[in-house]
Each structure stands twice: as structure tokens, then as C-alpha cells.
Protein backbone atom coordinates (compact mmCIF):
# COMPACT_ATOMS: atom_id res chain seq x y z
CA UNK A 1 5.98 -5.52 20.35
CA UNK A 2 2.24 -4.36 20.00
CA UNK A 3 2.52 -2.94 23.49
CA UNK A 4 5.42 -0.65 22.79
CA UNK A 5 3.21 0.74 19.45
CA UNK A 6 2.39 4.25 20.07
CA UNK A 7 -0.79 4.96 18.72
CA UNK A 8 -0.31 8.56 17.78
CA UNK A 9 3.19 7.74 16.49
CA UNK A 10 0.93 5.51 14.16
CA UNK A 11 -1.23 8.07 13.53
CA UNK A 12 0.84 10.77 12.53
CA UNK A 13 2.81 8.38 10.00
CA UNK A 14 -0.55 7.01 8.40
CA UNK A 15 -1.19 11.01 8.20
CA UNK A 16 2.03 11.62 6.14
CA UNK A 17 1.61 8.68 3.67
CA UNK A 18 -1.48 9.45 2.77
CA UNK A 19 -0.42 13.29 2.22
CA UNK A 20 2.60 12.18 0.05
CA UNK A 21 2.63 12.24 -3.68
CA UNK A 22 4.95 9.89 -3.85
CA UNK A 23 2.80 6.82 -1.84
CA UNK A 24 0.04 4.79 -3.01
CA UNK A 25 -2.76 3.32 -0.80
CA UNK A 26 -5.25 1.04 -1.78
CA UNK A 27 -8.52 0.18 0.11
CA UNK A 28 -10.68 -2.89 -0.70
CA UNK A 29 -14.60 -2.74 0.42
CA UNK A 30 -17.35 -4.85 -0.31
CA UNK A 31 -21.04 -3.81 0.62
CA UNK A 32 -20.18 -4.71 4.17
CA UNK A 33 -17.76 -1.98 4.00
CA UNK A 34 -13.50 -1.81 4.42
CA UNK A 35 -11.94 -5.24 4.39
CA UNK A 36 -8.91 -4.31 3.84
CA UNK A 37 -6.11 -2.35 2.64
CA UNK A 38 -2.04 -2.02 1.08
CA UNK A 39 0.15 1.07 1.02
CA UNK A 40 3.43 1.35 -1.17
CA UNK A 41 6.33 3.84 -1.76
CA UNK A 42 8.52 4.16 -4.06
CA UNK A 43 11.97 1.83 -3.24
CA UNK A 44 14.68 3.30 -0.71
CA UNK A 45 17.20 0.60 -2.44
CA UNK A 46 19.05 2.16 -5.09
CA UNK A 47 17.00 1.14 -8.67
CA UNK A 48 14.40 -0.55 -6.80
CA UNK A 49 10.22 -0.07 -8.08
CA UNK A 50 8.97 0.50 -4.76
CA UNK A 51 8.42 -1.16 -1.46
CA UNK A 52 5.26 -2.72 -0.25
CA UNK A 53 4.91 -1.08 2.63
CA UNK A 54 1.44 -2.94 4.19
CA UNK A 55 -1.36 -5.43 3.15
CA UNK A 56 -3.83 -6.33 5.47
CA UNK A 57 -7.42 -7.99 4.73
CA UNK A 58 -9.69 -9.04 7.25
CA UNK A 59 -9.79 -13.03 7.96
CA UNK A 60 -14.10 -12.74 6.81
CA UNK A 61 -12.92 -11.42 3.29
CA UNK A 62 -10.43 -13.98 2.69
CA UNK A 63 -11.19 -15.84 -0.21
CA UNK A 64 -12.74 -13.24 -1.40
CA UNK A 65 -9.87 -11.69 -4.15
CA UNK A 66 -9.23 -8.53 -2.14
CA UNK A 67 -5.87 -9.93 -0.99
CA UNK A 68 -5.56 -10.43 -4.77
CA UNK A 69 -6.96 -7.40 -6.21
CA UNK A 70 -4.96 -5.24 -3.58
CA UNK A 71 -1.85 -6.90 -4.78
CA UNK A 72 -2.63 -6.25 -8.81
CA UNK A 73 -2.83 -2.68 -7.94
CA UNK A 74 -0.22 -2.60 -5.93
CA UNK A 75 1.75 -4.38 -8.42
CA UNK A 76 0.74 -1.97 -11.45
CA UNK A 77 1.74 0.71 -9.41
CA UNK A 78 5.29 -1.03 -9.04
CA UNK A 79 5.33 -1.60 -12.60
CA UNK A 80 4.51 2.47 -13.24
CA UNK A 81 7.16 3.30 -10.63
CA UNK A 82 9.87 1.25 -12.52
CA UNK A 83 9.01 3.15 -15.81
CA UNK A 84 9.08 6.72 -14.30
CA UNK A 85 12.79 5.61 -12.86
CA UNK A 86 13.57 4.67 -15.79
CA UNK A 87 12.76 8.04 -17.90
CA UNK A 88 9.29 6.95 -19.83
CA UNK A 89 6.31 8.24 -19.22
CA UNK A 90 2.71 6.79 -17.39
């Protein structure tokens, strides 16, 4: 499956999520730099909060919380998403 990835396929869709209003990504760092990262959008199911789209930490920074802290954010996002649907106001 990884060898049928095209990379500027990959490129060009990490391009639009991270131009869309609508997306959220998240990056977790630590002094040695990026260790790892989650993207969301909002749901394409009918009255969904969003989708989770990606969550990735490195295997060094497990244990860490950046899995965990990636996933609160991601979560409180969610939680924002549901409320906009939903007429109130963030």
C-alpha cells in the first residue's frame, strides 16, 4: 500500500488541510523538536462532530503525553464542532 502512495498526491492534500478553515491540526514538540502530530475535520456523516482524520507520535515520545495531549485538543475541538452544529456559539 505504501508503494502505491504518491508523494505529491500527499503533498498537495496536506497543502489543502492546512489552508482550510474548516480543519484543525495539531503539532506536539518537545525541545528535541516535532514528535508528533493529529489533523481533524469537521464530520462527513450527517450530525457527526468531526472526524479524526490522523494522529501520529514518534515511538521516542511515547510515554511522553503527546499522544494524550494531541487527543485533548483534538477532542475540544470535537466538542466546539458539535456546538457550532448545533447553533451556539465558541
Amino acid at each position: 500500500m505504501l508503494e502505491n502512495l504518491s508523494v505529491d498526491e500527499r503533498e498537495a492534500r496536506w497543502r489543502q488541510r492546512l489552508e482550510d478553515d474548516s480543519a484543525a491540526v495539531w503539532v506536539a514538540q518537545t525541545e528535541a523538536g516535532v514528535v508528533g502530530f493529529a489533523s481533524a475535520a469537521p464530520s462527513r456523516a450527517e450530525g457527526g462532530a468531526g472526524e479524526l482524520y490522523s494522529i501520529y507520535v514518534l515511538p521516542d515520545a511515547w510515554g511522553n503525553r503527546a499522544g494524550h495531549e494531541l487527543m485533548t485538543a483534538a477532542k475540544a475541538w470535537f466538542a466546539g464542532e458539535q456546538r457550532d452544529a448545533l447553533g451556539a456559539h465558541r
